[in-house]
PDB file of N, CA and C in Angstrom:
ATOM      1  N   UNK A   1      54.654  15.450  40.939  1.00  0.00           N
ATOM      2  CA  UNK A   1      53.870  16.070  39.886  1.00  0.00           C
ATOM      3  C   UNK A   1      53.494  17.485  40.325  1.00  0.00           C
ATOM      4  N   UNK A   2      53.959  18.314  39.483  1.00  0.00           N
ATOM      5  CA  UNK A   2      53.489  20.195  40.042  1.00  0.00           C
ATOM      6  C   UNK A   2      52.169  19.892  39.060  1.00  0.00           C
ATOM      7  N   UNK A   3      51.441  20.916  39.363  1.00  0.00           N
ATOM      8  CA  UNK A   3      50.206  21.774  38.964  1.00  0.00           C
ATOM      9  C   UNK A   3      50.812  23.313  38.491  1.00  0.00           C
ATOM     10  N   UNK A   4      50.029  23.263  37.347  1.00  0.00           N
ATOM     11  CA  UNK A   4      49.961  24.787  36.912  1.00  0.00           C
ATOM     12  C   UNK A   4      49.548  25.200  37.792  1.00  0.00           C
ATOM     13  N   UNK A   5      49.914  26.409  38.291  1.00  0.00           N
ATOM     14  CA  UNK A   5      48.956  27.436  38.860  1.00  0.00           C
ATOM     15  C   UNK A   5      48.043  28.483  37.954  1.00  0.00           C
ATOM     16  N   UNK A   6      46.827  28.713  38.266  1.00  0.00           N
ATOM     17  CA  UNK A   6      45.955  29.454  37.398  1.00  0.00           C
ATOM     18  C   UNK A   6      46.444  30.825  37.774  1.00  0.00           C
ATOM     19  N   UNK A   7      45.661  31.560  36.881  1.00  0.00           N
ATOM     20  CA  UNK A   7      46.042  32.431  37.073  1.00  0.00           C
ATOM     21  C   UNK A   7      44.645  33.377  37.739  1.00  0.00           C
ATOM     22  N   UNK A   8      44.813  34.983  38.433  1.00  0.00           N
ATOM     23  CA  UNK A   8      43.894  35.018  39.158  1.00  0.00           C
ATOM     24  C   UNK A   8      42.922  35.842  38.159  1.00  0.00           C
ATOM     25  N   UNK A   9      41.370  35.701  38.536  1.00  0.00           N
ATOM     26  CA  UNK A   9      40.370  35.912  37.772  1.00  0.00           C
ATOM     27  C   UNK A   9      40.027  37.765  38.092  1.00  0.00           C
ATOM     28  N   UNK A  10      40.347  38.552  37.144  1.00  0.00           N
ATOM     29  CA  UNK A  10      40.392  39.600  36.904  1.00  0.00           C
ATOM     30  C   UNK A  10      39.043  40.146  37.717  1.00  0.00           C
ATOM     31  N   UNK A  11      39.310  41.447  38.651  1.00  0.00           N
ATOM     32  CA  UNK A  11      38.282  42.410  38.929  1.00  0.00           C
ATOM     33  C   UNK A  11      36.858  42.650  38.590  1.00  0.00           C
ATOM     34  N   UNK A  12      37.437  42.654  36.995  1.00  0.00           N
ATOM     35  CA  UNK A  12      36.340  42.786  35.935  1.00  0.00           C
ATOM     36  C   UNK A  12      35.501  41.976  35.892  1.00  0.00           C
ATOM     37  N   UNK A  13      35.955  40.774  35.788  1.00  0.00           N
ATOM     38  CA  UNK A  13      35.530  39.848  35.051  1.00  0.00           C
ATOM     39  C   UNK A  13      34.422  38.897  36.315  1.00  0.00           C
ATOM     40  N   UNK A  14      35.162  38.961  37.767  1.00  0.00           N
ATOM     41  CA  UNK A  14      34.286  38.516  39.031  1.00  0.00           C
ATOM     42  C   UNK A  14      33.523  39.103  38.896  1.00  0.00           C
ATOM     43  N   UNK A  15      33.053  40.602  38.418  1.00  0.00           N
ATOM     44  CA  UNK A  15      31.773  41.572  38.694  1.00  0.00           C
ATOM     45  C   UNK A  15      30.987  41.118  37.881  1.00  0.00           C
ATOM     46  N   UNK A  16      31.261  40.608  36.893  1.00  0.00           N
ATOM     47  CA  UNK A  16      30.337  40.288  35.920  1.00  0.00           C
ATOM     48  C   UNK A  16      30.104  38.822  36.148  1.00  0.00           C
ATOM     49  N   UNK A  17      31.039  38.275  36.685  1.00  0.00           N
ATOM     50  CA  UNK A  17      30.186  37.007  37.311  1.00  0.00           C
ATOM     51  C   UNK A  17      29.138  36.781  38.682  1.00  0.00           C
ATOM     52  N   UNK A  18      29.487  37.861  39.430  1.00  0.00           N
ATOM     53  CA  UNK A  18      28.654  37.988  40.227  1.00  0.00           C
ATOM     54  C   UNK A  18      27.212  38.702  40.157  1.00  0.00           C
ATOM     55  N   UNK A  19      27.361  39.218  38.913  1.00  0.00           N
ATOM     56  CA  UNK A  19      26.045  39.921  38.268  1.00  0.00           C
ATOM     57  C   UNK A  19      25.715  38.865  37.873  1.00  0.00           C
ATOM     58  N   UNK A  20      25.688  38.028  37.535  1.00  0.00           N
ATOM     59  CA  UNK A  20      24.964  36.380  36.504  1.00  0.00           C
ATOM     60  C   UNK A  20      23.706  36.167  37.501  1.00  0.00           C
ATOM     61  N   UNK A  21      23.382  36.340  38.420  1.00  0.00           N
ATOM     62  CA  UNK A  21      22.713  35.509  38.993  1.00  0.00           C
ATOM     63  C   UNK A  21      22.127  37.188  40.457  1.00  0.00           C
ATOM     64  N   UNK A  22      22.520  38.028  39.906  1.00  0.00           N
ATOM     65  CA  UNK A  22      22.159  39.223  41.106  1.00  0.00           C
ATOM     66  C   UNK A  22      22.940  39.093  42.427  1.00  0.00           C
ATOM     67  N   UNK A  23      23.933  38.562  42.198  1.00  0.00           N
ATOM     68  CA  UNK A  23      24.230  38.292  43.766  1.00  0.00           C
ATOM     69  C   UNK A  23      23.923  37.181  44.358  1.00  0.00           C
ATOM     70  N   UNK A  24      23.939  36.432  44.326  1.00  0.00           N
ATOM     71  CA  UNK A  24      22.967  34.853  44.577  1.00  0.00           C
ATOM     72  C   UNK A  24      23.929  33.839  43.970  1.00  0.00           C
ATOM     73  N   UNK A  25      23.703  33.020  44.836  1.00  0.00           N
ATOM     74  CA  UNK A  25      24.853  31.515  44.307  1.00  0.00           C
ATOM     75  C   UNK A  25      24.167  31.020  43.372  1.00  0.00           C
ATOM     76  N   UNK A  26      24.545  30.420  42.287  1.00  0.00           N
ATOM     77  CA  UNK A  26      24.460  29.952  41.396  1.00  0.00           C
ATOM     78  C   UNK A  26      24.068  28.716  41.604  1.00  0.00           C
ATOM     79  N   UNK A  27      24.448  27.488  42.868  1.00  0.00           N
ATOM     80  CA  UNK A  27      23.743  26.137  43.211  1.00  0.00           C
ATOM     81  C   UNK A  27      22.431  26.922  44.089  1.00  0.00           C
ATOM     82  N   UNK A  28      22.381  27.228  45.411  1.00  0.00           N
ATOM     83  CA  UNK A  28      21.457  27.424  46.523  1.00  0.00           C
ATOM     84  C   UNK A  28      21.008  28.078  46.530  1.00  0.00           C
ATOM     85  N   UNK A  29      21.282  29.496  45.945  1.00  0.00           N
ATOM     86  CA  UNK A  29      20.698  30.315  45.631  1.00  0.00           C
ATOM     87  C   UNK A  29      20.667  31.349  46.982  1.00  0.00           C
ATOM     88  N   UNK A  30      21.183  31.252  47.616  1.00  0.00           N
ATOM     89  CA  UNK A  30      21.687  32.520  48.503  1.00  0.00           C
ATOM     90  C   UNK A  30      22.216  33.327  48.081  1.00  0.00           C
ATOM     91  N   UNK A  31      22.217  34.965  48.900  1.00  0.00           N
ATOM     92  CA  UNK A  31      22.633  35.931  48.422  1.00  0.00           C
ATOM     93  C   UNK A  31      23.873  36.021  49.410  1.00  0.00           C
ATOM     94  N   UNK A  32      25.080  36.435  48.498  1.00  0.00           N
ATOM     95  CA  UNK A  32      26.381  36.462  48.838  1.00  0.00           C
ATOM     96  C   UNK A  32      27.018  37.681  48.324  1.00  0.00           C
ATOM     97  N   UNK A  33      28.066  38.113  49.506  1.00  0.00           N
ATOM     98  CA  UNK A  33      28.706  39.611  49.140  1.00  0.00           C
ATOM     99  C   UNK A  33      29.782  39.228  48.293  1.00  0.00           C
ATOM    100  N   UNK A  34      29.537  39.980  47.046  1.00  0.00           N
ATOM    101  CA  UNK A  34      31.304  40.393  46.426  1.00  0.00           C
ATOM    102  C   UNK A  34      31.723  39.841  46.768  1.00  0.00           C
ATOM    103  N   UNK A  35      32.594  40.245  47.687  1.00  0.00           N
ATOM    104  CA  UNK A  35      33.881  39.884  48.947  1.00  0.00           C
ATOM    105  C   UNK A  35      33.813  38.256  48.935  1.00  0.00           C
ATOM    106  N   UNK A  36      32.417  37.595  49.512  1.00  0.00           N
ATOM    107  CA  UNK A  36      32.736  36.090  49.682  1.00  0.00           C
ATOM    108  C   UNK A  36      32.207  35.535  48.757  1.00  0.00           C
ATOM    109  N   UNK A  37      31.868  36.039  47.158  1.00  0.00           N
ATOM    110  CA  UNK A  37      31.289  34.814  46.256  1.00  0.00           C
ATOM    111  C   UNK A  37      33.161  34.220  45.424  1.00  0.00           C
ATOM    112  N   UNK A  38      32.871  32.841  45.522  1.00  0.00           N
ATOM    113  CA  UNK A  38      33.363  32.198  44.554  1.00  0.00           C
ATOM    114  C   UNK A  38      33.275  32.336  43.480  1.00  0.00           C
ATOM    115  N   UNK A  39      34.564  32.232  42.418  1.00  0.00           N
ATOM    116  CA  UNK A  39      34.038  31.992  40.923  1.00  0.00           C
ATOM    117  C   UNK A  39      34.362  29.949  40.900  1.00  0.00           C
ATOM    118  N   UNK A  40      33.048  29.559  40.503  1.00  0.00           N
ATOM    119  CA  UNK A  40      33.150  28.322  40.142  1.00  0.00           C
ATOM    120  C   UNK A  40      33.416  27.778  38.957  1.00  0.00           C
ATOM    121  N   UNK A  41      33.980  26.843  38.416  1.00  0.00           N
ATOM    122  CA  UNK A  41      34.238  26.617  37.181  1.00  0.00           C
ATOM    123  C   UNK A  41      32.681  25.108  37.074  1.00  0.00           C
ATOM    124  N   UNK A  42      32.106  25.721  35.947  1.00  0.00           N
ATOM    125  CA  UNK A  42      30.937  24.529  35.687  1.00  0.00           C
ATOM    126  C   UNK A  42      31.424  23.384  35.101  1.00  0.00           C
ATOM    127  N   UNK A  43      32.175  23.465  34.183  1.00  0.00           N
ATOM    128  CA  UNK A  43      32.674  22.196  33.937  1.00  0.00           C
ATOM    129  C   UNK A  43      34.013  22.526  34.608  1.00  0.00           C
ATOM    130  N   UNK A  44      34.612  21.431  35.555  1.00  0.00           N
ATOM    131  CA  UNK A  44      35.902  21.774  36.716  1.00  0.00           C
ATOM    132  C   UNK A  44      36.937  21.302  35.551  1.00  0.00           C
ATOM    133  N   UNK A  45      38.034  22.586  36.043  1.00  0.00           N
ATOM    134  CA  UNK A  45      39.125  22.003  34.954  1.00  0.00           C
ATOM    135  C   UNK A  45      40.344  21.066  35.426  1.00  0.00           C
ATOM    136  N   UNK A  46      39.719  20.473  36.743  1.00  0.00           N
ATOM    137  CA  UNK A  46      40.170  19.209  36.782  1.00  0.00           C
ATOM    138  C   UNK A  46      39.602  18.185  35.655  1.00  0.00           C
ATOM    139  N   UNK A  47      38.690  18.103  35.260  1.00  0.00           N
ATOM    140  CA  UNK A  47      37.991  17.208  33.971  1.00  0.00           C
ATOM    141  C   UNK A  47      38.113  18.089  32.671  1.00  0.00           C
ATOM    142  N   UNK A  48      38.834  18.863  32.587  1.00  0.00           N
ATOM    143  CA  UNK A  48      38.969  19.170  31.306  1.00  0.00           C
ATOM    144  C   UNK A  48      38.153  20.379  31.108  1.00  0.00           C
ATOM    145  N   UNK A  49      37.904  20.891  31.707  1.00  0.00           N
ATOM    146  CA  UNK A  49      36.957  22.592  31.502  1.00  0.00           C
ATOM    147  C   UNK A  49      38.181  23.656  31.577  1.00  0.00           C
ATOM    148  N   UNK A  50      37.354  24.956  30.630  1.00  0.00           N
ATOM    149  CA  UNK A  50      38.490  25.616  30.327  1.00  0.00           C
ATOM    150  C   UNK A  50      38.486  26.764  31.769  1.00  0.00           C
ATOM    151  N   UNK A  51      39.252  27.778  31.825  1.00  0.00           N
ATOM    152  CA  UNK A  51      39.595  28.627  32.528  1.00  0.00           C
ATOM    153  C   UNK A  51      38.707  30.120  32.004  1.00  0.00           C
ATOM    154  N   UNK A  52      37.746  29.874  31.765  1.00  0.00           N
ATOM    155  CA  UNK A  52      37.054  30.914  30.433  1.00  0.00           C
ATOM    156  C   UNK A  52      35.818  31.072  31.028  1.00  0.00           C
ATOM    157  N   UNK A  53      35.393  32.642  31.160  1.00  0.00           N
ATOM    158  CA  UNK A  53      34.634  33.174  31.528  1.00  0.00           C
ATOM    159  C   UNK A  53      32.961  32.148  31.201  1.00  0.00           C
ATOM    160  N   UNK A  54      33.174  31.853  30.440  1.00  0.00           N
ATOM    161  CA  UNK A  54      32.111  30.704  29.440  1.00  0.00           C
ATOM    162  C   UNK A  54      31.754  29.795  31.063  1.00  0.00           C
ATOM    163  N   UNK A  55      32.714  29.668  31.201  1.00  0.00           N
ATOM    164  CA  UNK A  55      32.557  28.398  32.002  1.00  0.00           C
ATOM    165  C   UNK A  55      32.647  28.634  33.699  1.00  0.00           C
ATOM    166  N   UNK A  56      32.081  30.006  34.015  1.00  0.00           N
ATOM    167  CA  UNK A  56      31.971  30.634  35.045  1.00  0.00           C
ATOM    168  C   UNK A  56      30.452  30.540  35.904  1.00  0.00           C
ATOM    169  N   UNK A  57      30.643  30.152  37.303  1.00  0.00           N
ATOM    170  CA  UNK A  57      29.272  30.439  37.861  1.00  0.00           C
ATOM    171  C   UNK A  57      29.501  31.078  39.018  1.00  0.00           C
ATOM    172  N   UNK A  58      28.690  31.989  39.391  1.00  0.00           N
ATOM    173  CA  UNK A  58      28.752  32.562  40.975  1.00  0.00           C
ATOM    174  C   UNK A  58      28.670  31.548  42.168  1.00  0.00           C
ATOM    175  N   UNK A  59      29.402  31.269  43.146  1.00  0.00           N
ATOM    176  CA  UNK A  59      29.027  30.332  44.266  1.00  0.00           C
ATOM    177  C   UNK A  59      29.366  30.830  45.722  1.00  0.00           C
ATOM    178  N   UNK A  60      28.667  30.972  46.325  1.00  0.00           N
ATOM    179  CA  UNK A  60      28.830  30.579  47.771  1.00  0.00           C
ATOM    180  C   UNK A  60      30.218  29.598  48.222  1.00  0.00           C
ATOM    181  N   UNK A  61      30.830  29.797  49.642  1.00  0.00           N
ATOM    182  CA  UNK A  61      31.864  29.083  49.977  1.00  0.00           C
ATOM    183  C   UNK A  61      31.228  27.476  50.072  1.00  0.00           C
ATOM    184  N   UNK A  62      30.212  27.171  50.593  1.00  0.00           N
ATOM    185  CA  UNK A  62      29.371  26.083  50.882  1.00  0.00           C
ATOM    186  C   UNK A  62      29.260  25.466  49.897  1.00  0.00           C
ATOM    187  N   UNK A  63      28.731  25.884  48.585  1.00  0.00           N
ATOM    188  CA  UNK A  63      28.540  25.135  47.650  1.00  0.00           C
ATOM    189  C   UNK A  63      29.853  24.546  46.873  1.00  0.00           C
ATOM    190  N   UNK A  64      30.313  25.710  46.630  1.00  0.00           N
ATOM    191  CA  UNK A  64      31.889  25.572  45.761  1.00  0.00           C
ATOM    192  C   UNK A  64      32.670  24.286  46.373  1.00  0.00           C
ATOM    193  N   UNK A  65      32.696  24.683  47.603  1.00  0.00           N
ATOM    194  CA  UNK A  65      33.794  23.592  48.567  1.00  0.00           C
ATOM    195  C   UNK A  65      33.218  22.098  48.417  1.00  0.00           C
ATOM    196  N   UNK A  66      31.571  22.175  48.738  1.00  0.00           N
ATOM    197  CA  UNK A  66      31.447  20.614  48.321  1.00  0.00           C
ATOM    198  C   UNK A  66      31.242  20.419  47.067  1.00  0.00           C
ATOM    199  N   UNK A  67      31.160  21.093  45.787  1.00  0.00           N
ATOM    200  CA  UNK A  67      31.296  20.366  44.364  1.00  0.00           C
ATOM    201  C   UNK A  67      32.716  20.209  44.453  1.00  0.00           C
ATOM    202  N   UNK A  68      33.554  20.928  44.918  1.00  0.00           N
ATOM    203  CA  UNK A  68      34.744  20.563  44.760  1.00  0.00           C
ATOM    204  C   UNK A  68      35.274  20.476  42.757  1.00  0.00           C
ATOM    205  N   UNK A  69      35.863  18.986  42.568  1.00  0.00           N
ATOM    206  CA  UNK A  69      36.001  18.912  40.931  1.00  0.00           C
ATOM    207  C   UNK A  69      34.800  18.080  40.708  1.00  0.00           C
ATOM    208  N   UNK A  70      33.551  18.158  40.949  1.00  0.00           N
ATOM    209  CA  UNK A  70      32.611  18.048  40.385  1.00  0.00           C
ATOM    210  C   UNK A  70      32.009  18.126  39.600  1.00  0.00           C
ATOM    211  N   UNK A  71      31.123  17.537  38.244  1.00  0.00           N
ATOM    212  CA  UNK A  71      30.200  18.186  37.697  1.00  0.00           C
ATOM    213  C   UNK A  71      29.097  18.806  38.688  1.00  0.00           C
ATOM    214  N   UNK A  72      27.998  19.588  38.112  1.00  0.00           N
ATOM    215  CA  UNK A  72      26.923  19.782  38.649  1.00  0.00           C
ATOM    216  C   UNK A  72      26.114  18.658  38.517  1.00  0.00           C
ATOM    217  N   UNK A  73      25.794  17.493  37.817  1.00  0.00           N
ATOM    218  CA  UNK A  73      25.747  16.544  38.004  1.00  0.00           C
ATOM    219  C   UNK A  73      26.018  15.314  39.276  1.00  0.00           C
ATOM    220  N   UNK A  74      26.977  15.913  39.217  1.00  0.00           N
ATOM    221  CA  UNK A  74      27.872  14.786  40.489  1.00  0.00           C
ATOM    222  C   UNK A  74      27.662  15.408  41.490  1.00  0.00           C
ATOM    223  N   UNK A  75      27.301  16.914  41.508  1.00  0.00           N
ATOM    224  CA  UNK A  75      26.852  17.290  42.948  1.00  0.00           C
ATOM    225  C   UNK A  75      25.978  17.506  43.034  1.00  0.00           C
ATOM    226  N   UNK A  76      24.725  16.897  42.505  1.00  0.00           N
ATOM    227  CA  UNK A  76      23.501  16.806  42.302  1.00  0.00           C
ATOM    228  C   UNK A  76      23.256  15.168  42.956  1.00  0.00           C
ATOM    229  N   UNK A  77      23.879  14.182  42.806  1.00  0.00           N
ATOM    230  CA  UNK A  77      24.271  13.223  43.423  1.00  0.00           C
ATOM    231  C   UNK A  77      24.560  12.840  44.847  1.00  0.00           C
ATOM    232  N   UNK A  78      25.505  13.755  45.436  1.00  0.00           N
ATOM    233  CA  UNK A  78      26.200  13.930  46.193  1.00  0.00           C
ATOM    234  C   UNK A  78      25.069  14.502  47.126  1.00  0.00           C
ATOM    235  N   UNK A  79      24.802  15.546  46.564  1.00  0.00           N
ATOM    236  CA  UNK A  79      23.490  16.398  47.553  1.00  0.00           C
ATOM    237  C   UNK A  79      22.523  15.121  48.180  1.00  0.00           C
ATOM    238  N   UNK A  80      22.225  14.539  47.091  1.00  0.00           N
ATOM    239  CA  UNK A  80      20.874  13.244  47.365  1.00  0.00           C
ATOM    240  C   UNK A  80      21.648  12.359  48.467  1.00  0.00           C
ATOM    241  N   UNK A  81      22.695  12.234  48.474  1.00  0.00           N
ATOM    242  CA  UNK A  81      22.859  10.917  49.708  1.00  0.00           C
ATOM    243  C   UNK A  81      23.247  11.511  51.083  1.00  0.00           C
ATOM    244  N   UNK A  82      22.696  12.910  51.331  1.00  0.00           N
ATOM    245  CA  UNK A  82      22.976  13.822  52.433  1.00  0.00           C
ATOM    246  C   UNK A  82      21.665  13.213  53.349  1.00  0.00           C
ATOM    247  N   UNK A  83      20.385  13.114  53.048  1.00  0.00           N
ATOM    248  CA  UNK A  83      19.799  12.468  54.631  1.00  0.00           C
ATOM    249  C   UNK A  83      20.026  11.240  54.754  1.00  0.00           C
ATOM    250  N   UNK A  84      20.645  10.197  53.954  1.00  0.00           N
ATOM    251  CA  UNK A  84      21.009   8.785  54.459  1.00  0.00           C
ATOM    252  C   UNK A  84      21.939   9.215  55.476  1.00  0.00           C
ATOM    253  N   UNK A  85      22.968  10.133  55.037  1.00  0.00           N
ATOM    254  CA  UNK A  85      24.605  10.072  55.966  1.00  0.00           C
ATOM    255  C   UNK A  85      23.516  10.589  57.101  1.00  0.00           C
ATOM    256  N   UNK A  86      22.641  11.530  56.840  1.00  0.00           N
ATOM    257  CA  UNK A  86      22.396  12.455  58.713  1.00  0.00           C
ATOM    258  C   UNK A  86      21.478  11.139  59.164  1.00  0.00           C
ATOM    259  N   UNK A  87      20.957  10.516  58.599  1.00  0.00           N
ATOM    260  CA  UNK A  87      19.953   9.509  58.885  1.00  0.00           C
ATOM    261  C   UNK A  87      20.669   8.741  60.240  1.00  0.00           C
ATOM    262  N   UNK A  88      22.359   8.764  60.184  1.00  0.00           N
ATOM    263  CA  UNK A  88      22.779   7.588  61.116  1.00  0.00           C
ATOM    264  C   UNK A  88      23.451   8.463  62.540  1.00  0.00           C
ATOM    265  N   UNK A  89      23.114   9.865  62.489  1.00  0.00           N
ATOM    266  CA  UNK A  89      23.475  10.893  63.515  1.00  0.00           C
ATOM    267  C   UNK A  89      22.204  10.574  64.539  1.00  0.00           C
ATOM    268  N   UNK A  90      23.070  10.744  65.422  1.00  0.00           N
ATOM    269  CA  UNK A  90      21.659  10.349  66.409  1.00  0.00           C
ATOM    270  C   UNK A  90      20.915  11.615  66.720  1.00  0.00           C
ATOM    271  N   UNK A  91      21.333  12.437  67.099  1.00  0.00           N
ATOM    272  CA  UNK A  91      20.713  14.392  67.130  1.00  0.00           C
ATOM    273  C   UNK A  91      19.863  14.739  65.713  1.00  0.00           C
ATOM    274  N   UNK A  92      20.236  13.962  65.019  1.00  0.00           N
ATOM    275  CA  UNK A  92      19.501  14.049  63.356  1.00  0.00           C
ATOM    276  C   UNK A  92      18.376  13.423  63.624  1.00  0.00           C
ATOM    277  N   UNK A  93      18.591  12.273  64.223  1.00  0.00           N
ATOM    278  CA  UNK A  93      17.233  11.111  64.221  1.00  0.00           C
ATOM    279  C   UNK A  93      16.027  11.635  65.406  1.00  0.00           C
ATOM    280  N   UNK A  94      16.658  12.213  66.256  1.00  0.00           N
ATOM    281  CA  UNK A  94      16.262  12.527  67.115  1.00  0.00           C
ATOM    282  C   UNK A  94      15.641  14.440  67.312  1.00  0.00           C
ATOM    283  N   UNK A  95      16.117  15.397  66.081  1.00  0.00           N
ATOM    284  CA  UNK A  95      14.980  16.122  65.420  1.00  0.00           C
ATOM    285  C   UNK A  95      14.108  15.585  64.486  1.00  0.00           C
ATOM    286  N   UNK A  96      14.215  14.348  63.884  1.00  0.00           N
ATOM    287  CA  UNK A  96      13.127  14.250  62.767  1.00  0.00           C
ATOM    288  C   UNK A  96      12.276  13.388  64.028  1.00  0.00           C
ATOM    289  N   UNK A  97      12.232  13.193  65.158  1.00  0.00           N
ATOM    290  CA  UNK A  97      11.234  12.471  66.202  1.00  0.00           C
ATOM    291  C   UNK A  97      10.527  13.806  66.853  1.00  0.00           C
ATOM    292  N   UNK A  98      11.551  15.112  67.242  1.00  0.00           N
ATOM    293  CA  UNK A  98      10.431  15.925  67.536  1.00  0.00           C
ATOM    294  C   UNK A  98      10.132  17.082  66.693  1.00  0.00           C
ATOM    295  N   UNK A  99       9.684  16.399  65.200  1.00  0.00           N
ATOM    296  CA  UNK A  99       9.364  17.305  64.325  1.00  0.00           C
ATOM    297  C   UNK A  99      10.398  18.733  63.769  1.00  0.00           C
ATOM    298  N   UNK A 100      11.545  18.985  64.111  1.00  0.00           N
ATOM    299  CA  UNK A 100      12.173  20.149  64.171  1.00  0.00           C
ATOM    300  C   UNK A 100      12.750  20.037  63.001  1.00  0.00           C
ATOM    301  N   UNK A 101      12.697  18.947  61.979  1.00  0.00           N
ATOM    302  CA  UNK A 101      13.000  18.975  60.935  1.00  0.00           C
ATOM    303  C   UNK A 101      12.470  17.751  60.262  1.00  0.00           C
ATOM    304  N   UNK A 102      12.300  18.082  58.653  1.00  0.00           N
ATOM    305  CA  UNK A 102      11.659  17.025  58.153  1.00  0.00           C
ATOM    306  C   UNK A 102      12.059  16.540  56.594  1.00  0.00           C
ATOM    307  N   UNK A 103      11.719  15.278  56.166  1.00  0.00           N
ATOM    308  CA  UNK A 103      13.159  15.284  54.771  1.00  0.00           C
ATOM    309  C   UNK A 103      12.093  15.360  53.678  1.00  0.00           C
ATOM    310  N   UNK A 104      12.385  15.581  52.646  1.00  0.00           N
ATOM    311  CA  UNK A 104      10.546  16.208  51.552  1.00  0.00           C
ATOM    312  C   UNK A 104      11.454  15.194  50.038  1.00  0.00           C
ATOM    313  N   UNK A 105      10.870  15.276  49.435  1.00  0.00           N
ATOM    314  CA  UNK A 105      10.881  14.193  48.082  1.00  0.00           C
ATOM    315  C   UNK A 105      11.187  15.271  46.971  1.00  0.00           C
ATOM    316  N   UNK A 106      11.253  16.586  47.612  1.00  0.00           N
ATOM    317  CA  UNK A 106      11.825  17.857  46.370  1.00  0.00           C
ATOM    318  C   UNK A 106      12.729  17.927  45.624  1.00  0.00           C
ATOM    319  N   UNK A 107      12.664  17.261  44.121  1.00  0.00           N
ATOM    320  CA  UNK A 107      13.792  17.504  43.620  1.00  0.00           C
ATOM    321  C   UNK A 107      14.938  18.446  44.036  1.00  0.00           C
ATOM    322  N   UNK A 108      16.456  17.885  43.615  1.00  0.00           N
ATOM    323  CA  UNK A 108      17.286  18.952  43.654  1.00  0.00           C
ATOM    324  C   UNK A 108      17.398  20.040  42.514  1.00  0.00           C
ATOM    325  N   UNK A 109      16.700  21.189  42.749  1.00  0.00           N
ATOM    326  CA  UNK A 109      17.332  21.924  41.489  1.00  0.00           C
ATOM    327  C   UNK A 109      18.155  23.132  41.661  1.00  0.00           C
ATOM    328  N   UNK A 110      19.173  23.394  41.122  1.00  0.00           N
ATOM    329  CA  UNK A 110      19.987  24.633  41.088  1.00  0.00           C
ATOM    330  C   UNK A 110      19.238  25.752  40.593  1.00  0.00           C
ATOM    331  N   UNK A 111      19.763  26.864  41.661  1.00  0.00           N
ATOM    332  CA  UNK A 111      19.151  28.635  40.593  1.00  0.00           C
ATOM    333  C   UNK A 111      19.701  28.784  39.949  1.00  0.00           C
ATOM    334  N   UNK A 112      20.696  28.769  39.243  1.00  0.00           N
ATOM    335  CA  UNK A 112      21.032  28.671  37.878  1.00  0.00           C
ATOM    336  C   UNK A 112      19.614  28.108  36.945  1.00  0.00           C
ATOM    337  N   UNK A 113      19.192  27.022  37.324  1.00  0.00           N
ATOM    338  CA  UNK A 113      18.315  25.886  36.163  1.00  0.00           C
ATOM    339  C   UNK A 113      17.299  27.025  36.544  1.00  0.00           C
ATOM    340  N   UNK A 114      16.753  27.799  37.385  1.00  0.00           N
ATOM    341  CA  UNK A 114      15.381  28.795  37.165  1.00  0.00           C
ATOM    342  C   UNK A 114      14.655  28.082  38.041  1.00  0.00           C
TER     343      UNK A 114
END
């Protein structure tokens, strides 16, 4: 089975996606250069999202890579079962014993949502 290949997302059109949000990822909200922001597709057009500026978000390599073909949904999900997995690291268990890190009940919300 081939894959289309997309086609690449115009000059133009990255600047103005990277203006969406000032420079700042669109999940975490870090500030990211030009050079290394992602264009993410919000609805992934592995599930049927189009290739259309519409459906554009600024991202960080970090974020992009783990939504992967994600909704934001599903990596809203995904995010939540991140201190069970560190929960069974022993260097994990063993900063939350000398305080050097600690796990908080804070919703997940994207800078995108404000």
């Amino acid at each position: 089975m081939t894959r289309d290949k997309r086609k690449a997302i115009p000059k133009e059109t990255r600047a103005k996606v990277y203006e969406m949000y000032g420079g700042h990822c669109a999940y975490c909200g870090r500030e990211i250069d030009v050079k290394d922001m992602q264009v993410d597709h919000v609805q992934p057009v592995y599930l049927g999202g189009k290739d259309d500026p519409s459906n554009y978000l600024p991202a960080c390599r970090q974020c992009n890579f783990y939504k992967s073909t994600m909704t934001a949904e599903g990596l809203r999900n995904q995010l939540r079962l991140i201190p069970g997995r560190l929960g069974k690291l022993f260097i994990f268990r063993l900063a939350l014993a000398y305080g050097l890190i600690q796990f908080t009940d804070k919703p997940i919300k994207f800078y995108f949502e404000g």
